[in-house]
Protein backbone atom coordinates (compact mmCIF):
# COMPACT_ATOMS: atom_id res chain seq x y z
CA UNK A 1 0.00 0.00 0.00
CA UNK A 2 1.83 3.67 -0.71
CA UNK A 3 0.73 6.23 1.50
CA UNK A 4 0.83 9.90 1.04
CA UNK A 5 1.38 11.95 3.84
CA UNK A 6 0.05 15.79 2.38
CA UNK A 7 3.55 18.18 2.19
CA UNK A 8 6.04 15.42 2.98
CA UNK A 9 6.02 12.65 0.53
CA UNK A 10 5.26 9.08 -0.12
CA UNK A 11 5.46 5.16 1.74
CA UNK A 12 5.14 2.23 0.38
CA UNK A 13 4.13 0.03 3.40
CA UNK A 14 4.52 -3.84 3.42
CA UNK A 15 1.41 -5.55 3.43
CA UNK A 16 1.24 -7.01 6.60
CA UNK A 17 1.25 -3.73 8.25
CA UNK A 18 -2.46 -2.71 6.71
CA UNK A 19 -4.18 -4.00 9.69
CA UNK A 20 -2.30 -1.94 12.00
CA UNK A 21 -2.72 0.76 10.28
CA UNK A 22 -6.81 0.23 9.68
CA UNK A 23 -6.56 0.38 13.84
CA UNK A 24 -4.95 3.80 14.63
CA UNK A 25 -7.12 5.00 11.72
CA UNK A 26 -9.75 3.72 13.50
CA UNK A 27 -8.41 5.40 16.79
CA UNK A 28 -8.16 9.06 14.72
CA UNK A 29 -11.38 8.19 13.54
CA UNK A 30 -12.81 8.10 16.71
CA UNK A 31 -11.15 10.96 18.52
CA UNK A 32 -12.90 13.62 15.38
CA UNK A 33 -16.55 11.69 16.21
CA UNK A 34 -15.83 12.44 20.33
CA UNK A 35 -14.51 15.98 19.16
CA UNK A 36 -11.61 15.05 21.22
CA UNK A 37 -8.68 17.34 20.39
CA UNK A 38 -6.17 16.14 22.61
CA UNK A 39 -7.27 12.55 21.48
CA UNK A 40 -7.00 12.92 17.84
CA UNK A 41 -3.83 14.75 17.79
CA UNK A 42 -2.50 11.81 19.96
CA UNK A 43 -3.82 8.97 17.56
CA UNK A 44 -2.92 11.49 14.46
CA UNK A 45 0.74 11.51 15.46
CA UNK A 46 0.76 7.60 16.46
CA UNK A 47 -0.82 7.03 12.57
CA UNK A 48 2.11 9.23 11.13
CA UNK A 49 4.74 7.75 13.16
CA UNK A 50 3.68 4.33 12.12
CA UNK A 51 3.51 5.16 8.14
CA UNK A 52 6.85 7.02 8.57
CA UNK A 53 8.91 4.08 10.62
CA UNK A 54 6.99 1.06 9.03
CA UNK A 55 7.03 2.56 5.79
CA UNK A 56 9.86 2.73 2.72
CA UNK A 57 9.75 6.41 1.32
CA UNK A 58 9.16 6.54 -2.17
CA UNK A 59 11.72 7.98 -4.37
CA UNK A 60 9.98 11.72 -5.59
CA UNK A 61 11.05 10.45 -8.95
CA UNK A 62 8.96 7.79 -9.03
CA UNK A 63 5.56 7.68 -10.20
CA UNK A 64 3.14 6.08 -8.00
CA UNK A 65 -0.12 6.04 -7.28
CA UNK A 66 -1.40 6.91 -3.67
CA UNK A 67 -3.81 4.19 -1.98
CA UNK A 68 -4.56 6.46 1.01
CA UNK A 69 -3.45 10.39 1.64
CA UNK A 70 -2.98 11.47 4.76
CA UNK A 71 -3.16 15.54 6.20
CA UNK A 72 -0.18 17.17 6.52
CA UNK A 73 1.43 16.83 9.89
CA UNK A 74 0.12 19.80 11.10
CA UNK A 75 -3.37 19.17 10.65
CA UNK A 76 -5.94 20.56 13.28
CA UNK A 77 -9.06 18.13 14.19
CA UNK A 78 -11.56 20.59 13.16
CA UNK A 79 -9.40 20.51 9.38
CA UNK A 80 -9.61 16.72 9.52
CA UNK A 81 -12.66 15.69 10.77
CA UNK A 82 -14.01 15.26 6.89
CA UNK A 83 -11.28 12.65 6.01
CA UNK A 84 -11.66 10.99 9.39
CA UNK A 85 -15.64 10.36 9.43
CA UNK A 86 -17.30 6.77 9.07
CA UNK A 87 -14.75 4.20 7.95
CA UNK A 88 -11.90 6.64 8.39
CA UNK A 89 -9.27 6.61 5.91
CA UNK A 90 -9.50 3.36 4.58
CA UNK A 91 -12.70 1.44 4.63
CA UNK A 92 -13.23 -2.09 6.04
């Protein structure tokens, strides 16, 4: 799966990782439904931490298609709560 995280670039993250990732999705997913701040911006880092460790950056002179863009780092809640809604990011 590549990954886009807005402003920074892309992953390409093994396969066996997409479950993982579906949870602190989930976890984002929730904090924007509670209107949790504090709680989003702590799943919201965990989810970008995970692409950015688990993941292989993408060369920039490659041409790949993105499965799943993230917000840029610096993302507020209140900018995110459209992406993170229902099935989050990712559906399933």
């Amino acid at each position: 799966m590549i990954i886009r995280i807005a402003t920074e670039g892309q992953y390409e993250l093994p396969g066996g990782d997409e479950e993982e990732f579906q949870e602190l999705d989930n976890e984002a997913v929730s904090a924007c439904e509670g209107r949790d701040e504090d709680q989003f911006r702590t799943a919201f880092d965990r989810l970008l931490d995970f692409v950015r460790t688990r993941g292989q950056q993408v060369p920039d002179d490659s041409l790949e298609g993105s499965d799943v863009i993230l917000p840029p780092p610096d993302t507020s809640m209140e900018e995110a709560r459209d992406e993170f809604s229902g099935d989050g990011l990712i559906p399933g």
